[in-house]
C-alpha atoms as a PDB file:
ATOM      1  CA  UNK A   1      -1.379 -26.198  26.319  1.00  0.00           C
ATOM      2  CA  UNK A   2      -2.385 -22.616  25.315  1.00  0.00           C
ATOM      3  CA  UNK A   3      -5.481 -22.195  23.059  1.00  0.00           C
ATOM      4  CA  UNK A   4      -4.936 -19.145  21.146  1.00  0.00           C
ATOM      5  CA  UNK A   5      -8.137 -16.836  20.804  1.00  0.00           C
ATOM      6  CA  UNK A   6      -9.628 -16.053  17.335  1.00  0.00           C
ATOM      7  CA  UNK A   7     -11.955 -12.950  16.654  1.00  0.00           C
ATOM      8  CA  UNK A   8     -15.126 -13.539  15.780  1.00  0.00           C
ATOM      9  CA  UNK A   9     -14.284 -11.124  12.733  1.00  0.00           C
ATOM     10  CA  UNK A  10     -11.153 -12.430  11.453  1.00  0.00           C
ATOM     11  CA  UNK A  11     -10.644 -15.212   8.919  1.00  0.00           C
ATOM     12  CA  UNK A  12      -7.347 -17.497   8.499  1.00  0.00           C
ATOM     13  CA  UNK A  13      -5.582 -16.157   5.769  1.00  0.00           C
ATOM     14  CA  UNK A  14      -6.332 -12.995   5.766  1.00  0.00           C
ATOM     15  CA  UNK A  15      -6.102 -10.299   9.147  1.00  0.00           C
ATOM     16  CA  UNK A  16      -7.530  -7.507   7.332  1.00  0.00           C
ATOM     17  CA  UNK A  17     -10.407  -9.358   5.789  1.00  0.00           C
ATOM     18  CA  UNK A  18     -10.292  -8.127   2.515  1.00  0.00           C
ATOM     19  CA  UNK A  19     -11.566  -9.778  -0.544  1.00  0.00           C
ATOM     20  CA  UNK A  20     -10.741  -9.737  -4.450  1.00  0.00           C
ATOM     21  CA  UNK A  21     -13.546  -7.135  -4.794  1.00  0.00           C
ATOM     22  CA  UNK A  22     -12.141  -4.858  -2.165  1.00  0.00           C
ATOM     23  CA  UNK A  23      -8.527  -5.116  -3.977  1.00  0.00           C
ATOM     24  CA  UNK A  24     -10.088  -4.661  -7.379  1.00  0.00           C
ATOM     25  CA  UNK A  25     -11.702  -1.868  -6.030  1.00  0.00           C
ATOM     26  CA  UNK A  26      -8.626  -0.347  -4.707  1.00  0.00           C
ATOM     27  CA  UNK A  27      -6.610  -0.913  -7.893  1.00  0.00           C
ATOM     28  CA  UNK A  28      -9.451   1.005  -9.925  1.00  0.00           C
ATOM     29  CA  UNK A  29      -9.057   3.630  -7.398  1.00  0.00           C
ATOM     30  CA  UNK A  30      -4.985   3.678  -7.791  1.00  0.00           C
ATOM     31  CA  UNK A  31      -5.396   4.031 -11.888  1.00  0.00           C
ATOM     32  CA  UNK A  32      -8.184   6.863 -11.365  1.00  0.00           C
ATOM     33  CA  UNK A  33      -6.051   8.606  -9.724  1.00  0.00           C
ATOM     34  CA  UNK A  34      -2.782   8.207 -11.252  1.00  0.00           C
ATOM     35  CA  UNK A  35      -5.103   9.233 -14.509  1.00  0.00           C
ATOM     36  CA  UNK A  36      -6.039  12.329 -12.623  1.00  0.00           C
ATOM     37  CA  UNK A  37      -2.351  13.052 -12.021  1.00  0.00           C
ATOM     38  CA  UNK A  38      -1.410  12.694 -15.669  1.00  0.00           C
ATOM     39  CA  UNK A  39      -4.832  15.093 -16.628  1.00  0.00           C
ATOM     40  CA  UNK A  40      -3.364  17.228 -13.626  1.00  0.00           C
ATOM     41  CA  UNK A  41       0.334  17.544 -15.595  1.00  0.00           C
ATOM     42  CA  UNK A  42      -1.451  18.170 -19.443  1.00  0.00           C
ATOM     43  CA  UNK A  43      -2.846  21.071 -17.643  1.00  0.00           C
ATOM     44  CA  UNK A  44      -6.342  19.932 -17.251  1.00  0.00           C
ATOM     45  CA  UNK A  45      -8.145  22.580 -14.255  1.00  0.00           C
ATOM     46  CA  UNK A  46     -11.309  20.733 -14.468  1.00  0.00           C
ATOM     47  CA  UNK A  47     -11.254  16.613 -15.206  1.00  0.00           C
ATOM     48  CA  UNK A  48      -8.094  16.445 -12.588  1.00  0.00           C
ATOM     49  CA  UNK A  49      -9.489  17.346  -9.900  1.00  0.00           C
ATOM     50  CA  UNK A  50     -13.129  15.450 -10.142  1.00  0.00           C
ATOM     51  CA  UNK A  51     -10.801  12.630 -10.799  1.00  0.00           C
ATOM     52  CA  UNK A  52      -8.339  13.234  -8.002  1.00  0.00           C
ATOM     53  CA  UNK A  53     -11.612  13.784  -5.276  1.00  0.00           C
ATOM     54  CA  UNK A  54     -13.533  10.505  -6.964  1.00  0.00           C
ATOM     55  CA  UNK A  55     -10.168   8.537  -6.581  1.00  0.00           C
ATOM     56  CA  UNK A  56      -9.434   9.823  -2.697  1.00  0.00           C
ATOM     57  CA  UNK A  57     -12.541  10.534  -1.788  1.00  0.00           C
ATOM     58  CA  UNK A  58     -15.299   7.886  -2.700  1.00  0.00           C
ATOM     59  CA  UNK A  59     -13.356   4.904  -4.361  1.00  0.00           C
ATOM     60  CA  UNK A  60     -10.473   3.964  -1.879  1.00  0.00           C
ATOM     61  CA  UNK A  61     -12.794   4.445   0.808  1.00  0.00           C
ATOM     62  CA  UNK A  62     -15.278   2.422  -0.661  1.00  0.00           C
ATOM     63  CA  UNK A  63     -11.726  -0.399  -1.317  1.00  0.00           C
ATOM     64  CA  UNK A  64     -11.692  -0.173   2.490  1.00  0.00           C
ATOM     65  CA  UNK A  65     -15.404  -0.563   3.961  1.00  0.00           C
ATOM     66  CA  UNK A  66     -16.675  -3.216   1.241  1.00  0.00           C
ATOM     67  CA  UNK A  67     -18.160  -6.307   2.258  1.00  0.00           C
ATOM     68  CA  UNK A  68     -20.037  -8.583   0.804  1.00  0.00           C
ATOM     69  CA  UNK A  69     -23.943  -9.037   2.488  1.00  0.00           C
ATOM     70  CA  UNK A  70     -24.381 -12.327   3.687  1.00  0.00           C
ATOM     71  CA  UNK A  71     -26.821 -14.963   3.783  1.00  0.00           C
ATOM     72  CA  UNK A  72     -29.411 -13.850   7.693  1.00  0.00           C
ATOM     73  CA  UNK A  73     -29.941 -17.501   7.723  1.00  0.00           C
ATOM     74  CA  UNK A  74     -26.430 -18.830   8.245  1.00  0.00           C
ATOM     75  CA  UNK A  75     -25.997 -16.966  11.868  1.00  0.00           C
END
């Protein structure tokens, strides 16, 4: 019998170990941008594009790197 290996970061269900606040986050970084895209095609040369960078820039990435602090004393 093979024992199969788990990492120490990984959890069951989900290999990328995201949460419901990383997808929520991502989600409110999808309609930010596709609101910056719609700004971007009523002409807009200055709420587009602080949209566009907040969307790319700072709220997918922040989708991506979230994680929730947890409790020192349960190591």
């Amino acid at each position: 019998m093979v024992a199969k290996a788990k990492s120490a970061g990984s959890k069951s269900g989900d290999s990328v170990g995201f949460t419901s606040a990383n997808y929520i986050f991502f989600i409110i970084g999808i309609l930010i941008i596709a609101l910056g895209f719609v700004f971007l095609k009523m002409g807009s040369l200055t709420i587009a594009p602080i949209l566009l960078v907040l969307g790319y820039c700072v709220i997918i990435p922040i989708a991506i790197m979230y994680r929730k602090n947890k409790d020192v004393s349960e190591t």
